[in-house]
PDB file of N, CA and C in Angstrom:
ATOM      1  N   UNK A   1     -11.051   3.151  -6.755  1.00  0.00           N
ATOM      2  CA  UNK A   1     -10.333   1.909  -6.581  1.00  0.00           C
ATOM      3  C   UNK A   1      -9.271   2.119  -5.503  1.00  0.00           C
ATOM      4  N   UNK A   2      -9.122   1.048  -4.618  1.00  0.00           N
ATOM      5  CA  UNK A   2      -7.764   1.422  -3.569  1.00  0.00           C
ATOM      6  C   UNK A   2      -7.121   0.547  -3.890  1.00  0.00           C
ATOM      7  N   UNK A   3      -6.199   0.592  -3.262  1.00  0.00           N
ATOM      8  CA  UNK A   3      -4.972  -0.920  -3.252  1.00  0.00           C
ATOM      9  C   UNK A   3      -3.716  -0.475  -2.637  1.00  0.00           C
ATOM     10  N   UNK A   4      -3.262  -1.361  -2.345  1.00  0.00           N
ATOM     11  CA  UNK A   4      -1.785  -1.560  -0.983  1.00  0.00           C
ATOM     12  C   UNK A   4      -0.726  -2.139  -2.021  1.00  0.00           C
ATOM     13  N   UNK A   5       0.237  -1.226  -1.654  1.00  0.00           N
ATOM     14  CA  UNK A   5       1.187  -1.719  -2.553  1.00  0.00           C
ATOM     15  C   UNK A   5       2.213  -2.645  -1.415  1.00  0.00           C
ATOM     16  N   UNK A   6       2.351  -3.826  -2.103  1.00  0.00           N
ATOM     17  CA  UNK A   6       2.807  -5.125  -1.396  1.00  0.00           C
ATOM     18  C   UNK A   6       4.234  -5.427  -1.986  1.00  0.00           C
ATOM     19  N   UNK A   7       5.001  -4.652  -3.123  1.00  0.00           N
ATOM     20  CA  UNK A   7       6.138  -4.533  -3.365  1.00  0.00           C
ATOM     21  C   UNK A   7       6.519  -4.203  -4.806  1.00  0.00           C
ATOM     22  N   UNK A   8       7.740  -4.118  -4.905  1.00  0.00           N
ATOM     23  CA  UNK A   8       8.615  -3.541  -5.987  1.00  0.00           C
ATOM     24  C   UNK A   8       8.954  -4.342  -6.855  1.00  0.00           C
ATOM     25  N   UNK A   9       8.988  -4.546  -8.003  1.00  0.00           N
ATOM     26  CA  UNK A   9       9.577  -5.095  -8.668  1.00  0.00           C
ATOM     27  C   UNK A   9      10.321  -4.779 -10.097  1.00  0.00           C
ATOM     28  N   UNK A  10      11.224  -3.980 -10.146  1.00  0.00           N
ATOM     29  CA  UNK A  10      11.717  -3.591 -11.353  1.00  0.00           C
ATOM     30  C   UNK A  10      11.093  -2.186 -11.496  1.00  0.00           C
ATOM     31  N   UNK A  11      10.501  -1.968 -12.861  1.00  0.00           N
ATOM     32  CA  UNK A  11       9.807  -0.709 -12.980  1.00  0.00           C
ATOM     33  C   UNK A  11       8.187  -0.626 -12.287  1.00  0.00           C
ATOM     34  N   UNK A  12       7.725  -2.089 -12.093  1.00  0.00           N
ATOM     35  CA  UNK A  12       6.888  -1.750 -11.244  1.00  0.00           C
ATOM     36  C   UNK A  12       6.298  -1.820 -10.021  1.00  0.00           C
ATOM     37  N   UNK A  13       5.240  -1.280  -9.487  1.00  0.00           N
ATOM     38  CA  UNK A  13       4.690  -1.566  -7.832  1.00  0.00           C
ATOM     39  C   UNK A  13       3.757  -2.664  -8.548  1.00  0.00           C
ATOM     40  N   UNK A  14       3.677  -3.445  -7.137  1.00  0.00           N
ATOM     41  CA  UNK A  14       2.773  -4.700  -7.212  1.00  0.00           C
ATOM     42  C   UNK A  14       1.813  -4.281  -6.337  1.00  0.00           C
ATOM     43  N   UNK A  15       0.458  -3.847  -6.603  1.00  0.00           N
ATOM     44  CA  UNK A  15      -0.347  -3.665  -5.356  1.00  0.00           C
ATOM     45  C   UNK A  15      -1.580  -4.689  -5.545  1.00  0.00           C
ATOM     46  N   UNK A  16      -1.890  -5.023  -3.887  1.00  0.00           N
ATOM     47  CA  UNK A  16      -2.707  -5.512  -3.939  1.00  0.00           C
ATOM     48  C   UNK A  16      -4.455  -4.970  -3.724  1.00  0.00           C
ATOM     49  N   UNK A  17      -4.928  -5.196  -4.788  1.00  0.00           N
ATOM     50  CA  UNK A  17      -6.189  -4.588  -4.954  1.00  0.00           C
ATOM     51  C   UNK A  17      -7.180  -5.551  -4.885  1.00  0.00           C
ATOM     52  N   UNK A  18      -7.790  -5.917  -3.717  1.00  0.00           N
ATOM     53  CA  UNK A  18      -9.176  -6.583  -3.456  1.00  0.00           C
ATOM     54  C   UNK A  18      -8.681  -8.022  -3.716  1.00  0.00           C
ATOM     55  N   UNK A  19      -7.124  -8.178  -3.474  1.00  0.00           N
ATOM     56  CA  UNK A  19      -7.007  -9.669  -3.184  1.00  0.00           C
ATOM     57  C   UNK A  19      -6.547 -10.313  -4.520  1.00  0.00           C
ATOM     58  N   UNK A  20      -6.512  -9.215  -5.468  1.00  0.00           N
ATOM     59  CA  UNK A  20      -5.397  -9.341  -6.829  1.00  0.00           C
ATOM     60  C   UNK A  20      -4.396  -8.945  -6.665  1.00  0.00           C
ATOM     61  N   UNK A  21      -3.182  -9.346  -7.334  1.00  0.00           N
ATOM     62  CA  UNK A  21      -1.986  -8.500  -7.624  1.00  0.00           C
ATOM     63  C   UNK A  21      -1.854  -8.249  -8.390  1.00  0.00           C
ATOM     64  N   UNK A  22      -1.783  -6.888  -9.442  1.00  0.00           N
ATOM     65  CA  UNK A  22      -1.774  -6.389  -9.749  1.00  0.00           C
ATOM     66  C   UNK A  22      -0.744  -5.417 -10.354  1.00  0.00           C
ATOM     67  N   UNK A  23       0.077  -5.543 -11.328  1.00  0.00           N
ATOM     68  CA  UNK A  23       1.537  -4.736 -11.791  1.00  0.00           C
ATOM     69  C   UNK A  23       0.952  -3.023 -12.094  1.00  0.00           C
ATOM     70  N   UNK A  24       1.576  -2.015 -12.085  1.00  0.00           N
ATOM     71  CA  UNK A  24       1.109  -0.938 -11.693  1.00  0.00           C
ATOM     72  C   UNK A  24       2.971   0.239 -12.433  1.00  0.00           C
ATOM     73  N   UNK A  25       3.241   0.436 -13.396  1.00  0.00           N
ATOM     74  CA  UNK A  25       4.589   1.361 -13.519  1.00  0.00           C
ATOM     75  C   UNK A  25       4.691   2.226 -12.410  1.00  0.00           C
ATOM     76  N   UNK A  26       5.946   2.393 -12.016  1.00  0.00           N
ATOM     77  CA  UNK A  26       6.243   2.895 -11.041  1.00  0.00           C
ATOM     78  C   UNK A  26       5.861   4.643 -11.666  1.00  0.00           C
ATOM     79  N   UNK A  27       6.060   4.793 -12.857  1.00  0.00           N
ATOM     80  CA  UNK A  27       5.454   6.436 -12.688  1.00  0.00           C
ATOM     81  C   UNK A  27       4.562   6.801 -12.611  1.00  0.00           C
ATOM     82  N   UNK A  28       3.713   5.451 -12.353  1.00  0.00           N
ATOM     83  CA  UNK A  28       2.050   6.008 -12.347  1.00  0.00           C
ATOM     84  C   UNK A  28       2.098   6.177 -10.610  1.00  0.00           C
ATOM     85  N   UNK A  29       2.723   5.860  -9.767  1.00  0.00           N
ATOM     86  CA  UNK A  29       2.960   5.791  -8.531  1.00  0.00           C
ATOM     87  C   UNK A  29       3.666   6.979  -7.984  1.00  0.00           C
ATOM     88  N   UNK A  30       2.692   7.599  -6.608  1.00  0.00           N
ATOM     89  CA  UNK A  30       3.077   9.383  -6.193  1.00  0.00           C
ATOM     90  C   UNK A  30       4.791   8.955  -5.642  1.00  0.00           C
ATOM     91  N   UNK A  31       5.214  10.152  -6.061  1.00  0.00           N
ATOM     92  CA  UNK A  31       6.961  10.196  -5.274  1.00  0.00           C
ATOM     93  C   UNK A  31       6.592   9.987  -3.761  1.00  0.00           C
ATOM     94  N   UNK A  32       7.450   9.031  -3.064  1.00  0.00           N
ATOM     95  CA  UNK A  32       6.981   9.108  -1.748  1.00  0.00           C
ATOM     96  C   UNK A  32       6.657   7.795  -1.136  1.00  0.00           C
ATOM     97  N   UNK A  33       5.849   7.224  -2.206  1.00  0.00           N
ATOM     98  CA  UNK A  33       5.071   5.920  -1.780  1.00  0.00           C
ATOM     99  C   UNK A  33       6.192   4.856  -1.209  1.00  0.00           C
ATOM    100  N   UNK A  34       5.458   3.847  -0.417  1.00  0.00           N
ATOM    101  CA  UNK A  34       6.212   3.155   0.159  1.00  0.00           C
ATOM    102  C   UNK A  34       5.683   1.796   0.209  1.00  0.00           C
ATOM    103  N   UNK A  35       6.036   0.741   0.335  1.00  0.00           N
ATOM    104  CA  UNK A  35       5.616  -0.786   0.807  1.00  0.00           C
ATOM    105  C   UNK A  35       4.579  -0.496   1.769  1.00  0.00           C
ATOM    106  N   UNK A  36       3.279  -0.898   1.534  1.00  0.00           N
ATOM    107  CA  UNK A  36       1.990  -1.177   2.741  1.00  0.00           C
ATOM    108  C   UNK A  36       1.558   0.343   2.645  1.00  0.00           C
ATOM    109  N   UNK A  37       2.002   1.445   1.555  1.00  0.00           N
ATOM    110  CA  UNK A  37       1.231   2.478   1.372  1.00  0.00           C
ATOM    111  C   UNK A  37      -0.273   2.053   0.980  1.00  0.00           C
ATOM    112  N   UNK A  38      -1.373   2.503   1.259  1.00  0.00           N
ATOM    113  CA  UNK A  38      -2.705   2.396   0.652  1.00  0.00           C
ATOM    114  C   UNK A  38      -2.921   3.465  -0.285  1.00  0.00           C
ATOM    115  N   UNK A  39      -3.292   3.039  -1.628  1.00  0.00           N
ATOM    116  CA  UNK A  39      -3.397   3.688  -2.487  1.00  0.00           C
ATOM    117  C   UNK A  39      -4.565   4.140  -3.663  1.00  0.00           C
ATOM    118  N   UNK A  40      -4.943   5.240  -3.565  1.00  0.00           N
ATOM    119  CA  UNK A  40      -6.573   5.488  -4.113  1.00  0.00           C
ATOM    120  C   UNK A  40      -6.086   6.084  -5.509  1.00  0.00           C
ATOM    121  N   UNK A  41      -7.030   5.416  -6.544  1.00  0.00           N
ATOM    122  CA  UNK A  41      -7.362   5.902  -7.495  1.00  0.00           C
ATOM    123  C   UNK A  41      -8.116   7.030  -8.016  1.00  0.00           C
ATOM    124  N   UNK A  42      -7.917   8.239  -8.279  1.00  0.00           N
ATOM    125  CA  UNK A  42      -9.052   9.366  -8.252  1.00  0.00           C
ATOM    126  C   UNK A  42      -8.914   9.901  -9.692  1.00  0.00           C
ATOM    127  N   UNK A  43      -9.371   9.710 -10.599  1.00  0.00           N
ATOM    128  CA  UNK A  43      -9.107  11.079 -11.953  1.00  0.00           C
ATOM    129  C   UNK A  43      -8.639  10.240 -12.684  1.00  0.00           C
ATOM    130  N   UNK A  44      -7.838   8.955 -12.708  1.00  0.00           N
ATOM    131  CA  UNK A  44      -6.976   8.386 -13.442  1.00  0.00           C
ATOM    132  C   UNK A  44      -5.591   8.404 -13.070  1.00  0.00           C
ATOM    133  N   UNK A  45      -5.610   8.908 -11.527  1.00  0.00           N
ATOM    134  CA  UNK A  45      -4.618   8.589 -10.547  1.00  0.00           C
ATOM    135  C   UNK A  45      -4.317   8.155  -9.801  1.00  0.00           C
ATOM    136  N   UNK A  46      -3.010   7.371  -9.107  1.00  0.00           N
ATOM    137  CA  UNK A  46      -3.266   6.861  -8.199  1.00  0.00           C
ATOM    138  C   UNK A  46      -2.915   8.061  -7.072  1.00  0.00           C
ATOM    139  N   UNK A  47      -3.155   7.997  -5.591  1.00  0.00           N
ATOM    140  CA  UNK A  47      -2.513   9.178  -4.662  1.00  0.00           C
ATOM    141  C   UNK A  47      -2.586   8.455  -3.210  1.00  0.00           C
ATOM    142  N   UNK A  48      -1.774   8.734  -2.838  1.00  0.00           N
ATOM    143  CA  UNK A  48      -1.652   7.868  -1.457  1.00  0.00           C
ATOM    144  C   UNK A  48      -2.182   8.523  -0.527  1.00  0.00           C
ATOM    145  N   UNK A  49      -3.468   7.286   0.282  1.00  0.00           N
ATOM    146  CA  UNK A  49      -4.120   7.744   1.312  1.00  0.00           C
ATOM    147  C   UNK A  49      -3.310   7.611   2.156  1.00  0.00           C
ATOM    148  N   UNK A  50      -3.161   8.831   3.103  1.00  0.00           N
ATOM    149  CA  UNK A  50      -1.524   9.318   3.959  1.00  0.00           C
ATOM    150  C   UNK A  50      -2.618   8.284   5.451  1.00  0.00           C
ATOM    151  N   UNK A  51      -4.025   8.642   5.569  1.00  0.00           N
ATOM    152  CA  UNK A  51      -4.880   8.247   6.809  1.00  0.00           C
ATOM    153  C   UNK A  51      -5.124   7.027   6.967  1.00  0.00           C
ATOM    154  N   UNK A  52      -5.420   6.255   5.901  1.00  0.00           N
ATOM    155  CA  UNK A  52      -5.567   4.859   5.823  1.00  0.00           C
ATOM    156  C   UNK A  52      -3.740   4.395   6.003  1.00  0.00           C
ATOM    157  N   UNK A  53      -3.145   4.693   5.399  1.00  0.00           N
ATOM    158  CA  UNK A  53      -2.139   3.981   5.439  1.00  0.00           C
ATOM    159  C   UNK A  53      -1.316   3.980   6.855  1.00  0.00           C
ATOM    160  N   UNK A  54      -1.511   5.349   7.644  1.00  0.00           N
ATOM    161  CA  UNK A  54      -0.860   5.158   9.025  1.00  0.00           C
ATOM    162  C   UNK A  54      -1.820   4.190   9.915  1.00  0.00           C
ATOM    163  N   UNK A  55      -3.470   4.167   9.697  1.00  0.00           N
ATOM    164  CA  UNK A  55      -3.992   3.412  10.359  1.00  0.00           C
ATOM    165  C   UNK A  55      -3.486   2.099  10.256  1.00  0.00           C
ATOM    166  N   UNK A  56      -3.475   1.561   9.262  1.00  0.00           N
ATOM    167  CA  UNK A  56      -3.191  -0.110   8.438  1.00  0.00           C
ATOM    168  C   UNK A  56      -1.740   0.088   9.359  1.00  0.00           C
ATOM    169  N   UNK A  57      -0.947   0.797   9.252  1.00  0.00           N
ATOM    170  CA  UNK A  57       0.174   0.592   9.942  1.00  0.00           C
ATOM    171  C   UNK A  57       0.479   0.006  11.540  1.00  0.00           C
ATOM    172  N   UNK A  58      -0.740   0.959  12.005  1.00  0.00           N
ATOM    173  CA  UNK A  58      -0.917   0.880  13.362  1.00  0.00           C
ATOM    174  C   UNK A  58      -1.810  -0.321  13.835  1.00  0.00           C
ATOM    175  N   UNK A  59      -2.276  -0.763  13.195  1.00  0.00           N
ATOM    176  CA  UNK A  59      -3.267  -2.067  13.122  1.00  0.00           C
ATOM    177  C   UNK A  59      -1.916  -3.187  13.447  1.00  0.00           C
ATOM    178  N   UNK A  60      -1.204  -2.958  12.078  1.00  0.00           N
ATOM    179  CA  UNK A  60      -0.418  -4.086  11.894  1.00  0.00           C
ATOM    180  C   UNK A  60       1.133  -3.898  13.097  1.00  0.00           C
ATOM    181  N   UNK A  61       1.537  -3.173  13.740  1.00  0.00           N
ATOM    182  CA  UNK A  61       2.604  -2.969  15.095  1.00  0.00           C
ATOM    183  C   UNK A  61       1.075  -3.732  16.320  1.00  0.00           C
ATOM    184  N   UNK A  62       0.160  -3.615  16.397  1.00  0.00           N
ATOM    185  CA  UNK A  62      -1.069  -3.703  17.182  1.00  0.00           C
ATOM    186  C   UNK A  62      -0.543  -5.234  17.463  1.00  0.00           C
ATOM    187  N   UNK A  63      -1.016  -6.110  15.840  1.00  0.00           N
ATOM    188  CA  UNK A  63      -0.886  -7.618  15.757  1.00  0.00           C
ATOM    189  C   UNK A  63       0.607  -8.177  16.138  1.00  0.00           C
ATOM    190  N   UNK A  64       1.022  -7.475  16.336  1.00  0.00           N
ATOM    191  CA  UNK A  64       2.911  -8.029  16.260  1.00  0.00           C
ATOM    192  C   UNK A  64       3.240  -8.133  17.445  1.00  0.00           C
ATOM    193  N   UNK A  65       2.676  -6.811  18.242  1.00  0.00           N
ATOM    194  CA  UNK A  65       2.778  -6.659  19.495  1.00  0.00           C
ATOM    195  C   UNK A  65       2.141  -7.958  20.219  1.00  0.00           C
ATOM    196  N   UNK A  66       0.884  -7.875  19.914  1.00  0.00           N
ATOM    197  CA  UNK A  66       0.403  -9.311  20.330  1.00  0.00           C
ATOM    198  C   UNK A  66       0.731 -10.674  20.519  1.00  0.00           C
ATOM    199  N   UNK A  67       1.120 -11.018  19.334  1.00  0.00           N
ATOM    200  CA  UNK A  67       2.151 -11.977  18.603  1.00  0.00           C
ATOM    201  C   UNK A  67       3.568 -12.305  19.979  1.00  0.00           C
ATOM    202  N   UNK A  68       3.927 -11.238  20.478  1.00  0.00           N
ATOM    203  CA  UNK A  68       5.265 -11.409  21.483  1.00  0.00           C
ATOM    204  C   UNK A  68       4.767 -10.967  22.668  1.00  0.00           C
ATOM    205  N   UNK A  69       3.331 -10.491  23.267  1.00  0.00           N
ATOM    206  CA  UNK A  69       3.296 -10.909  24.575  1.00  0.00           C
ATOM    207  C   UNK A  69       3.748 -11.764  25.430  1.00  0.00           C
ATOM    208  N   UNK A  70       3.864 -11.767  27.105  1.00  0.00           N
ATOM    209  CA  UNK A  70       4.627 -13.515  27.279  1.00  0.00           C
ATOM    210  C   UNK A  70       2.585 -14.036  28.097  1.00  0.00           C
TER     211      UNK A  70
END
C-alpha cells in the first residue's frame, strides 16, 4: 500500500491513499516523515519511500515553475 501524507492533525497523519484520506497515528509514522512524504506499507509498516518522495517533489517545483513563466 503507498500513500502521501497530506497533513497533520493532532495525533494523527492524514495520508492520502489512492484518493482517500485516511487518519493514520502518528506512531505508526517513521521519525522523519514530512508533509508530501510518500509512504509504503511493508510488514505492517509504514516506511518512507526517500525516491519517490524526492521525485513527487521535483515534479511538483517542475509545475510551479511553470505556473510563473512570463
Amino acid at each position: 500500500m503507498k500513500g502521501v501524507i497530506d497533513r497533520w492533525e493532532g495525533e494523527y497523519a492524514v495520508l492520502d491513499i489512492q484518493g482517500k484520506m485516511e487518519n493514520v497515528k502518528k506512531d505508526q509514522i517513521p521519525a522523519g516523515a514530512r508533509e508530501g512524504d510518500v509512504l509504503l506499507k511493508q510488514g505492517g509498516q509504514w516506511i518512507i519511500d526517500r525516491e519517490s518522495s524526492e521525485r513527487r517533489k521535483e515534479e511538483i517545483e517542475h509545475l510551479a515553475d511553470e505556473l510563473w513563466k512570463d
